[in-house]
Protein backbone atom coordinates (compact mmCIF):
# COMPACT_ATOMS: atom_id res chain seq x y z
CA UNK A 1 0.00 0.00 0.00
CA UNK A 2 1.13 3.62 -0.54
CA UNK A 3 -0.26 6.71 1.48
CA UNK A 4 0.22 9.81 2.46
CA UNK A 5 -1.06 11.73 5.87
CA UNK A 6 -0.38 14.34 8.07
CA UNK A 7 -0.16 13.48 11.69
CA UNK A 8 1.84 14.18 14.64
CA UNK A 9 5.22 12.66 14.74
CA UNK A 10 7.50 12.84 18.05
CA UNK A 11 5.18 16.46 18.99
CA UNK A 12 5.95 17.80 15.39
CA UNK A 13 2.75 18.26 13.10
CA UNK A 14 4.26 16.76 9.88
CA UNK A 15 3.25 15.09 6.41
CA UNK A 16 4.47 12.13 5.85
CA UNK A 17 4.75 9.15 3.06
CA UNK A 18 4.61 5.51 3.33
CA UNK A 19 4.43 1.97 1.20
CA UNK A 20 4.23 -1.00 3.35
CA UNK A 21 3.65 -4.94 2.46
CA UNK A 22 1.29 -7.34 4.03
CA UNK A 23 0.72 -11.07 3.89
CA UNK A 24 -1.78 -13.44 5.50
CA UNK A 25 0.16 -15.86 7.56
CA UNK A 26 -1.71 -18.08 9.01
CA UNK A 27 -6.18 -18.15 8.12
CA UNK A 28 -8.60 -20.07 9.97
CA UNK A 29 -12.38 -20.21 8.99
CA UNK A 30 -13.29 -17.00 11.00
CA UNK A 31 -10.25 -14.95 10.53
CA UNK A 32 -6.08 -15.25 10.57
CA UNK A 33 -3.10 -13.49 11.11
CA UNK A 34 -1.38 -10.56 9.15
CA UNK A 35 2.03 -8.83 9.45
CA UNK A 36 2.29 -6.06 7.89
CA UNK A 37 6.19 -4.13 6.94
CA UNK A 38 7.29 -0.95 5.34
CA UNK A 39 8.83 2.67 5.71
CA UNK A 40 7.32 6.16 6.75
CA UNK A 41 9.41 9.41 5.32
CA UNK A 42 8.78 12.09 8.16
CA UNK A 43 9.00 15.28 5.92
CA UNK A 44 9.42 18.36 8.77
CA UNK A 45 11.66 16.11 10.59
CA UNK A 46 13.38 14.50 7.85
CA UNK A 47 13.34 11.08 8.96
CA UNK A 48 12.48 7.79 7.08
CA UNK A 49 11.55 5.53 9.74
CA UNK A 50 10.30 1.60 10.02
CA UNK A 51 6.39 0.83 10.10
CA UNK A 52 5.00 -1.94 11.01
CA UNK A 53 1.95 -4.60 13.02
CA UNK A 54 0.66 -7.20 13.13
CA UNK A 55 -3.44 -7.81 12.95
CA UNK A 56 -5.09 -11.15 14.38
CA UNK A 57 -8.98 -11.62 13.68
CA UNK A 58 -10.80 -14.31 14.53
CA UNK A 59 -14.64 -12.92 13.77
CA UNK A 60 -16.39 -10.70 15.18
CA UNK A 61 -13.12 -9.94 16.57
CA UNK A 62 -9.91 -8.23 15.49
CA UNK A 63 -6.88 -6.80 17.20
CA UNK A 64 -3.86 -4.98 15.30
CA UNK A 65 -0.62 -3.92 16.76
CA UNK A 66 0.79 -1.47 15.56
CA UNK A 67 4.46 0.82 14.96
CA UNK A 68 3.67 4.35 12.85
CA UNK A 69 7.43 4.96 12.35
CA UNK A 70 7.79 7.11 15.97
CA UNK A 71 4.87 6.08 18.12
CA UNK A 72 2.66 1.90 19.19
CA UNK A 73 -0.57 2.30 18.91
CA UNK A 74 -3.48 -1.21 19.83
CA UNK A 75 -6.30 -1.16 18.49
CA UNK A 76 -9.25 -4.02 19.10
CA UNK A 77 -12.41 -3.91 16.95
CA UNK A 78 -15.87 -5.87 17.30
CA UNK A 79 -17.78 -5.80 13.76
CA UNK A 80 -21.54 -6.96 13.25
CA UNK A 81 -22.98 -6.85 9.71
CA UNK A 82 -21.52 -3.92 7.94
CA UNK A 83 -20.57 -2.02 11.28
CA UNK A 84 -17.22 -2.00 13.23
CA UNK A 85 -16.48 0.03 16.37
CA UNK A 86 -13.18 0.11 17.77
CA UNK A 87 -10.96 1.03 20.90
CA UNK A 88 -7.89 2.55 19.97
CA UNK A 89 -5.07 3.21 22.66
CA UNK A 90 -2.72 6.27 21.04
CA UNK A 91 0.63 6.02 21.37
CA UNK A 92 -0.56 3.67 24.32
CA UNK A 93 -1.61 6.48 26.28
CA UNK A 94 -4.73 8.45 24.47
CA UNK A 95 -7.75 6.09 24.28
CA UNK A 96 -10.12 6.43 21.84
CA UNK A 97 -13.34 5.29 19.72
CA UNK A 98 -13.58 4.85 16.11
CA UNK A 99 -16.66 3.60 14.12
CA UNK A 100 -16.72 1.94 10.58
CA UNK A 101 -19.67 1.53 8.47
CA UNK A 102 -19.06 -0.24 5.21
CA UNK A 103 -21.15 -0.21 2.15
């Protein structure tokens, strides 16, 4: 995958660039496991860092791990149908909520 966002890296407010690889390891009937590898370039700081997680599911559930190049962040999800909420633990400090509605 290849993005681009602007987020806050190490208290600096910066855009950044990334391309990272993923592979299903291991799959079960309800879900699996996937690593996931790549680089972040920092732009204000002028960094290229490491990414990187690793997401087990095993429906409804999910749980992903995961390194943004400066900070962890966990997040564990509960879908039903076409809805998702999840708890997200910032830079394992700042909880959160997210929700996901697919189409």
């Amino acid at each position: 995958m290849l993005g681009t966002s602007n987020d806050d890296f190490d208290g600096e407010a910066s855009q950044s660039y990334f391309a990272t690889l993923s592979k299903r390891l291991l799959s079960w009937d309800k879900g699996g496991v996937s690593p996931y590898a790549g680089a972040v370039w920092i732009y204000d700081i002028d960094e290229l860092n490491p990414v990187g997680g690793l997401h087990i599911s095993y429906a409804p559930f999910a749980a992903l791990v995961m390194y943004s190049g400066t900070d962890t962040h966990l997040v564990a999800s509960v879908s039903h149908g076409r809805h998702t909420l999840n708890a997200i633990l910032f830079d394992l400090e700042l909880p959160g909520l997210g929700y996901g509605w697919r189409w």
